[in-house]
Protein backbone atom coordinates (compact mmCIF):
# COMPACT_ATOMS: atom_id res chain seq x y z
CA UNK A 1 14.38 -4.83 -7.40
CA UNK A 2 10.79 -4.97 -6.66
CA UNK A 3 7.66 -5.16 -9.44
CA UNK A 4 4.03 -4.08 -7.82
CA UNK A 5 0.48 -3.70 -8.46
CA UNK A 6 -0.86 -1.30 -6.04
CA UNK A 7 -3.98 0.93 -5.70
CA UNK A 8 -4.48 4.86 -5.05
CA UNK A 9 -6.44 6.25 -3.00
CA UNK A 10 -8.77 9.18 -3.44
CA UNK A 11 -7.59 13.19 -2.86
CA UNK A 12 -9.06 13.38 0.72
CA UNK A 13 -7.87 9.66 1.68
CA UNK A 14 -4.74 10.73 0.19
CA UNK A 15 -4.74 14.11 2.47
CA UNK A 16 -5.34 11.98 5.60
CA UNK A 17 -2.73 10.02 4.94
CA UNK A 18 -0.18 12.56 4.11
CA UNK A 19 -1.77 14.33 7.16
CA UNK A 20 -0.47 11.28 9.73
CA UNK A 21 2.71 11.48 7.37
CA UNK A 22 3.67 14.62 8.31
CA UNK A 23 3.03 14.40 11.91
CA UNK A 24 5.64 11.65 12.59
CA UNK A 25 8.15 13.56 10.33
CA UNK A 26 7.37 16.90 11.81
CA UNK A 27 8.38 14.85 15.37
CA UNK A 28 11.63 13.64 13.87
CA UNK A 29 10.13 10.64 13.70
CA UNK A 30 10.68 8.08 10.61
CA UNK A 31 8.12 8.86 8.28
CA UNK A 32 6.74 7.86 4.48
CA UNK A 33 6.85 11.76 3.60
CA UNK A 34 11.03 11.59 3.97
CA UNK A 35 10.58 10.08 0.70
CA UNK A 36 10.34 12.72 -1.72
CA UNK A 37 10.13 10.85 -4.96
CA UNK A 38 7.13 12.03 -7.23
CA UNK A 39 5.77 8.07 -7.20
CA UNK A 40 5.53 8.10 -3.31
CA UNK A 41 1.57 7.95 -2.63
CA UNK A 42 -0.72 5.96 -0.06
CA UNK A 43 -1.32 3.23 -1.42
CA UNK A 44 -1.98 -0.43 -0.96
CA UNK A 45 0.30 -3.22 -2.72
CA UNK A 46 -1.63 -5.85 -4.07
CA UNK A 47 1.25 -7.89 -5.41
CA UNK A 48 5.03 -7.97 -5.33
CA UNK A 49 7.43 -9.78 -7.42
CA UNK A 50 10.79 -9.68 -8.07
CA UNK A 51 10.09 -9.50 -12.06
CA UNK A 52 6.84 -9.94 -13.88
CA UNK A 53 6.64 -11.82 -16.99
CA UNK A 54 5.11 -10.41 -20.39
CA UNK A 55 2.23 -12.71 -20.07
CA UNK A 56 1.29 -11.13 -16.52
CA UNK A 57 1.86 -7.91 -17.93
CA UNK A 58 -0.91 -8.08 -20.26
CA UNK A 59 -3.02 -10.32 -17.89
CA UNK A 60 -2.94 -6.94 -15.47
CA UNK A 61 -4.76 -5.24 -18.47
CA UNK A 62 -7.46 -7.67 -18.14
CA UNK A 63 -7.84 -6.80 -14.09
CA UNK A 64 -11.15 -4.99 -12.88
CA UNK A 65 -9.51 -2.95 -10.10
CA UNK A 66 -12.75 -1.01 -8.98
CA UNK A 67 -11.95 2.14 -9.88
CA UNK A 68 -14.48 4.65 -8.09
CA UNK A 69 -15.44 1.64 -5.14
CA UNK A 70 -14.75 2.47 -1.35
CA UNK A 71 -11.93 1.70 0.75
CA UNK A 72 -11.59 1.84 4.03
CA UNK A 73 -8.76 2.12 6.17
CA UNK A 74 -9.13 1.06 9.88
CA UNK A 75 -6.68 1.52 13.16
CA UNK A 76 -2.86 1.14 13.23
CA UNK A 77 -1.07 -2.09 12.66
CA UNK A 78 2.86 -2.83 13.31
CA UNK A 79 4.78 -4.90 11.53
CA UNK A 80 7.45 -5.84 13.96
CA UNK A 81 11.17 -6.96 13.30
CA UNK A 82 14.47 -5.75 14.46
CA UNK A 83 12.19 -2.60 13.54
CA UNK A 84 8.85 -2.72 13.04
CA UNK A 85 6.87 -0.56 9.83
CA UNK A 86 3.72 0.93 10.98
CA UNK A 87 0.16 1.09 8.59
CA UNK A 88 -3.13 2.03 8.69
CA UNK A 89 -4.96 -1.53 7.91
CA UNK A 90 -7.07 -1.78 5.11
CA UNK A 91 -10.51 -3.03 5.91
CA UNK A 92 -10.82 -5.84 3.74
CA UNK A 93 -14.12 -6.09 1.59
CA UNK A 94 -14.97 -8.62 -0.46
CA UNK A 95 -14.51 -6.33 -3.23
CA UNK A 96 -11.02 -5.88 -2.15
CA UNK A 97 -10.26 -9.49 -1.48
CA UNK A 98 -11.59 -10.75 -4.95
CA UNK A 99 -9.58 -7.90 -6.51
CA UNK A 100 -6.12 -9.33 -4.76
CA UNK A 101 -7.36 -13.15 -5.89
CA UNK A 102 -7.77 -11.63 -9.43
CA UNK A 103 -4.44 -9.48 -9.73
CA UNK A 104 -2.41 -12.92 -7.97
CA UNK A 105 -4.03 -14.99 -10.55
CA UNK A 106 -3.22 -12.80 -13.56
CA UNK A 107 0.35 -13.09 -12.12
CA UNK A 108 0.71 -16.19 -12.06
CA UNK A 109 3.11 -18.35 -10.53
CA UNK A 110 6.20 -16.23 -9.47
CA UNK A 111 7.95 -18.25 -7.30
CA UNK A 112 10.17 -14.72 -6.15
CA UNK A 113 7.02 -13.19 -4.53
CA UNK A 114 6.91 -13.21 -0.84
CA UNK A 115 4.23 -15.51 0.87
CA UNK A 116 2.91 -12.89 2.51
CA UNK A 117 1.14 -11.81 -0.53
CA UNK A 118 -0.79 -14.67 -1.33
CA UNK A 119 -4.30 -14.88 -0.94
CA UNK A 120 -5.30 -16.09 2.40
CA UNK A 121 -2.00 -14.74 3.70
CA UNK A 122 -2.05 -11.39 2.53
CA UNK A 123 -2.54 -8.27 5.07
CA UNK A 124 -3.80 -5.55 3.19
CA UNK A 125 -2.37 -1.80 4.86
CA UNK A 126 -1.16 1.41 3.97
CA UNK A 127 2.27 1.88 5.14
CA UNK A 128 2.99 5.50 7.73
CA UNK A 129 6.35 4.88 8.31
CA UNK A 130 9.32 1.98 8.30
CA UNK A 131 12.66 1.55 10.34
CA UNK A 132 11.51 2.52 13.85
CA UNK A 133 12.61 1.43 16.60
CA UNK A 134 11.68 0.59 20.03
CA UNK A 135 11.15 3.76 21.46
CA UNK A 136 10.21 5.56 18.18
CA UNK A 137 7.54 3.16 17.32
CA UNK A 138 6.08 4.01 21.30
CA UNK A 139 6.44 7.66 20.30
CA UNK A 140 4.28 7.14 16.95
CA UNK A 141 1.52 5.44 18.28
CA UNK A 142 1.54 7.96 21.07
CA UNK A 143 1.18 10.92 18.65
CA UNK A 144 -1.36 9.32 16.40
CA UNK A 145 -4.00 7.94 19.16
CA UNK A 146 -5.70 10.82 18.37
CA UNK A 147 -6.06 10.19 15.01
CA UNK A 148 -9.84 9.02 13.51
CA UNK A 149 -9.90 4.96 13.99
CA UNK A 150 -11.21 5.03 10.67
CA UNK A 151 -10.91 6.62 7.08
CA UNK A 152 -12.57 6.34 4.04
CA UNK A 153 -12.15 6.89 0.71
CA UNK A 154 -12.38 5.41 -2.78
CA UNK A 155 -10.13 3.73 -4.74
CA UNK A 156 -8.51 6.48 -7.17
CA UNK A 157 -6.37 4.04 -9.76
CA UNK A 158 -4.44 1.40 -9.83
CA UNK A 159 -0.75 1.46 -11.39
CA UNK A 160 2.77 -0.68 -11.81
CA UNK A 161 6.13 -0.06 -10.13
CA UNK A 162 9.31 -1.06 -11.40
CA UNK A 163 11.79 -0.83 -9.05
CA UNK A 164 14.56 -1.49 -11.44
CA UNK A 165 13.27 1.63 -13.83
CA UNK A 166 11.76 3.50 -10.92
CA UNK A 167 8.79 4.06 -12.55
CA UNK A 168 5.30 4.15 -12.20
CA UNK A 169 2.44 3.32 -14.68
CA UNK A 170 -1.18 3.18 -14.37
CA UNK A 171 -3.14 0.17 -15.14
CA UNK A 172 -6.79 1.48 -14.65
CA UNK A 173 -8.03 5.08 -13.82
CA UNK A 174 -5.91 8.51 -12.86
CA UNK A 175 -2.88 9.26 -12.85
């Protein structure tokens, strides 16, 4: 199962989110607020691993995550495949960029995380909704054109997942 370091976003980032979530489920469209789970936020994954050592665990402790500094979220990106996963992109600061170097480091070398999470290759977004196909994905974009191009926010606290325990921690500020 999957291991992650991701970052929360503030209560009105978090509202506009939710806001964009609930339009493509209130179309019947595939949508991040189907998932019901009390650990289901925005929020942007700043590593992913198929386990994390004890060593990384405490290096995470170590981690500056900018608790309290701006984020920004910019227009909608698709990640396409058989079916593609829309986002909001994350405008990447330096701040943001030095934090994902810094959390990778602490991590060390895990061989089971994907590629696309190392620096340099790394696409920082906040995910709206996964699985859509075709003719979904053309309805999504359609009913979020009118969306604000760009939100901002602050970055509300960082936590862990565990996938295997399907739980959630935090490593630096709120819950």
């Amino acid at each position: 199962m999957v291991q992650s370091v991701e970052l929360l976003v503030d209560e009105v980032l978090d509202r506009d989110v939710r806001v964009e979530w609930e339009r493509l489920r209130a179309a019947g469209l595939p949508s991040q607020a189907r998932h019901t789970g009390p650990s289901n936020a925005p929020h942007v994954t700043l590593a992913v691993a198929e386990r994390l050592t004890p060593e990384a665990e405490r290096a995470l402790g170590f981690v500056g995550y900018g608790i309290g500094g701006p984020i920004g979220l910019g227009g909608l990106l698709v990640f396409p495949g058989r079916t593609s996963i829309l986002s909001r992109v994350v405008v990447p600061s330096a701040e943001l960029i030095g934090l994902h170097v810094a959390v990778q480091s602490a991590l060390g070398d895990l061989s089971a995380s994907p590629g696309t999470m190392a620096p340099g290759r790394w696409t920082p977004h906040v995910t709206l909704a996964r699985r859509l196909d075709r003719d979904q994905l053309a309805a999504a974009l359609a009913l979020l054109a009118e969306r604000p191009r760009e939100l901002a926010g602050t970055i509300r606290a960082a936590r862990r997942w565990d996938g295997d325990a399907r739980t959630a921690w935090d490593l630096a500020g709120g819950s």
